[in-house]
C-alpha atoms as a PDB file:
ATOM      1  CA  UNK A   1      14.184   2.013 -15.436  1.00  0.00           C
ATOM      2  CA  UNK A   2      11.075   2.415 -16.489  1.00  0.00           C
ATOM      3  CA  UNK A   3       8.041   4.339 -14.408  1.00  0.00           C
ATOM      4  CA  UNK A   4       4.298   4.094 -14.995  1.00  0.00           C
ATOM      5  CA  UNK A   5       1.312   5.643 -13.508  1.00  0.00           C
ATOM      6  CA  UNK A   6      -0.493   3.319 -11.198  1.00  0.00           C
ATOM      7  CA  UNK A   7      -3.811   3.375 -13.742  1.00  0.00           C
ATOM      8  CA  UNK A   8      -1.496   2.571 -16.688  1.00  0.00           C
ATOM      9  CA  UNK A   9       0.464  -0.415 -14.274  1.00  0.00           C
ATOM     10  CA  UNK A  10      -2.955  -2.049 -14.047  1.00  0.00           C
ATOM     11  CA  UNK A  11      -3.818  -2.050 -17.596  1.00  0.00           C
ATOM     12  CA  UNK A  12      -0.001  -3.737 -17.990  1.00  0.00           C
ATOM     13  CA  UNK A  13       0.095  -6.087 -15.072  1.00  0.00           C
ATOM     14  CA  UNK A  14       1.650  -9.084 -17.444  1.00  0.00           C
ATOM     15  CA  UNK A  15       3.979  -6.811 -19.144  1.00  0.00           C
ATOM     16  CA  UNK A  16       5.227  -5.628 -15.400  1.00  0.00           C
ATOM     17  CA  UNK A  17       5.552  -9.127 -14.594  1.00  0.00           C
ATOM     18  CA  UNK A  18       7.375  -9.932 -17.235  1.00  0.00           C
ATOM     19  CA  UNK A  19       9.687  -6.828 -17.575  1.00  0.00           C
ATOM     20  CA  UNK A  20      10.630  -7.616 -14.015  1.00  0.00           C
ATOM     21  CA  UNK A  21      11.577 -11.607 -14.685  1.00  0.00           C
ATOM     22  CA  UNK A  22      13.543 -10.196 -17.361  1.00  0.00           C
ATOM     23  CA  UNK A  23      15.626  -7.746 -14.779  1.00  0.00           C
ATOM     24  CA  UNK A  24      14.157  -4.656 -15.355  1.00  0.00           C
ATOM     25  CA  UNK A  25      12.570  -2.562 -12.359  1.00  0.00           C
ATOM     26  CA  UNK A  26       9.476  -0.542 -12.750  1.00  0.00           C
ATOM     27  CA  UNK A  27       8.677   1.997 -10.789  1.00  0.00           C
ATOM     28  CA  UNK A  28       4.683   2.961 -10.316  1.00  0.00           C
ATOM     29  CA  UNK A  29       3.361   5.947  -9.373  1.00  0.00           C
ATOM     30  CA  UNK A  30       0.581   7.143  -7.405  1.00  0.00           C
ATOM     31  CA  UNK A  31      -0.422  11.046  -7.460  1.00  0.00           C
ATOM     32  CA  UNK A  32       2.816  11.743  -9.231  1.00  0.00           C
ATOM     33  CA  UNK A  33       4.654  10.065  -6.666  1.00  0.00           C
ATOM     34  CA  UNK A  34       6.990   6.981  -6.366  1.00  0.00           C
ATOM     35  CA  UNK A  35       4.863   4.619  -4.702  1.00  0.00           C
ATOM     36  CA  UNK A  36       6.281   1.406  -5.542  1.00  0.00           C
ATOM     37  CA  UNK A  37       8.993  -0.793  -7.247  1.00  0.00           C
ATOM     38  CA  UNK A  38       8.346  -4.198  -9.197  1.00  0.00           C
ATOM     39  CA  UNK A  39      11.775  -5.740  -8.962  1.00  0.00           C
ATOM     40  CA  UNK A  40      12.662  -9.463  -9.778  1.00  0.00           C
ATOM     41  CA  UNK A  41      12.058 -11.451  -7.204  1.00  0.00           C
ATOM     42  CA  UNK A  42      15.446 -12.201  -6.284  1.00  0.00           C
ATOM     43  CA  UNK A  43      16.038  -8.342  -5.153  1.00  0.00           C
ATOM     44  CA  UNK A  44      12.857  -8.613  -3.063  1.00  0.00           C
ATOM     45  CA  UNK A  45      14.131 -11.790  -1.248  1.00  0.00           C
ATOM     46  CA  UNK A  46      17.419 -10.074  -0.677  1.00  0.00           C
ATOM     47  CA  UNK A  47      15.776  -7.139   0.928  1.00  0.00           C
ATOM     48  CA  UNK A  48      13.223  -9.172   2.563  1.00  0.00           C
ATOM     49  CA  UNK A  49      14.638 -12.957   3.368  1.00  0.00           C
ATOM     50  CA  UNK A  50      12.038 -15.729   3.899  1.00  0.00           C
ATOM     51  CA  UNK A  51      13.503 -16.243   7.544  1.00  0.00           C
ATOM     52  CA  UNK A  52      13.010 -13.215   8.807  1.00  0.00           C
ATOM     53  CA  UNK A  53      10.749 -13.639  11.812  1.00  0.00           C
ATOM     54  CA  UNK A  54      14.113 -15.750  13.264  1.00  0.00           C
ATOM     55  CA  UNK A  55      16.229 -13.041  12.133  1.00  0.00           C
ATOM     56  CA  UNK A  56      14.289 -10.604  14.280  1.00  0.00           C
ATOM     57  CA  UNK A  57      14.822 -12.508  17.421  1.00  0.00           C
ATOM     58  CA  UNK A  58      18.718 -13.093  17.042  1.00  0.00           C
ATOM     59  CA  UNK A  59      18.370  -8.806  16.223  1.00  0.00           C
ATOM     60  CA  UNK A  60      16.457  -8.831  19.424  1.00  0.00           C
ATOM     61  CA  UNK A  61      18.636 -10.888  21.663  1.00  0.00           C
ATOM     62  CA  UNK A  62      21.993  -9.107  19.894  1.00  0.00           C
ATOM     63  CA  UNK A  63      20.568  -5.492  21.150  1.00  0.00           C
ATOM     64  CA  UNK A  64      23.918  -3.823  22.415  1.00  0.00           C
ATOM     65  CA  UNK A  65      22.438  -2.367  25.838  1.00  0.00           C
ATOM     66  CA  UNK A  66      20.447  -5.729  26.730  1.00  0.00           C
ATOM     67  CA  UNK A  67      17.421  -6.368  27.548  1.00  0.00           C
ATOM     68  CA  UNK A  68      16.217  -6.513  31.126  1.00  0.00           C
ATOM     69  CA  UNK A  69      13.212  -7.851  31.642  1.00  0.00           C
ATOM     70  CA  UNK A  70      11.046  -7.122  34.884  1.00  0.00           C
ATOM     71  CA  UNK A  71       9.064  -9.383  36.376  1.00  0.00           C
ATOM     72  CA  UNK A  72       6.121  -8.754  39.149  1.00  0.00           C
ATOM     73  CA  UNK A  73       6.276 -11.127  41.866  1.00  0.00           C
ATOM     74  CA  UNK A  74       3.580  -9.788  43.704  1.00  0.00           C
ATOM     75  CA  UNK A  75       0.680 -12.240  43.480  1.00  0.00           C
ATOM     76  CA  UNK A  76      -2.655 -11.423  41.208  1.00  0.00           C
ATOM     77  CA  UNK A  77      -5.457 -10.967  43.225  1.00  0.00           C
ATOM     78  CA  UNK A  78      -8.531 -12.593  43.203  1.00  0.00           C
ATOM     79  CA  UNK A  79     -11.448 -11.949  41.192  1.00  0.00           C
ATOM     80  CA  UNK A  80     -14.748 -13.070  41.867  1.00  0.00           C
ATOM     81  CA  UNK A  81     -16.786 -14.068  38.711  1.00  0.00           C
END
């Protein structure tokens, strides 16, 4: 796996691109410091599905102590505009 510094990543954008089609991760660093990971875009969508605004629901809705939700009966009171 190959690692660049985020200044050199710019200056290689198309190569990144490229590596990364090809199946090879690059990892860019900012300050010395992992920041990121180009990855083919078929690692990204397994880490990241396109459905997963539904997927957070169901995650919701399967939470293992339930979720009680309280409701105020109590009527609003009027305002006066």
């Amino acid at each position: 796996m190959k690692t660049l510094q985020l200044r050199e990543a710019k200056a290689s954008l198309s190569a990144l691109v490229e590596a990364a089609e090809n199946g090879e991760p690059t990892v860019i660093t900012k300050h010395g410091k992992p920041a990121v990971m180009v990855v083919p875009i078929g690692e990204g969508r397994k880490l990241y599905p396109q459905n997963s605004q539904k997927d957070f629901v169901d995650f919701l809705l399967q939470y293992p102590g339930g979720i009680e939700l309280e409701r105020n009966e109590s009527p609003s009171r009027e305002v006066e505009f």
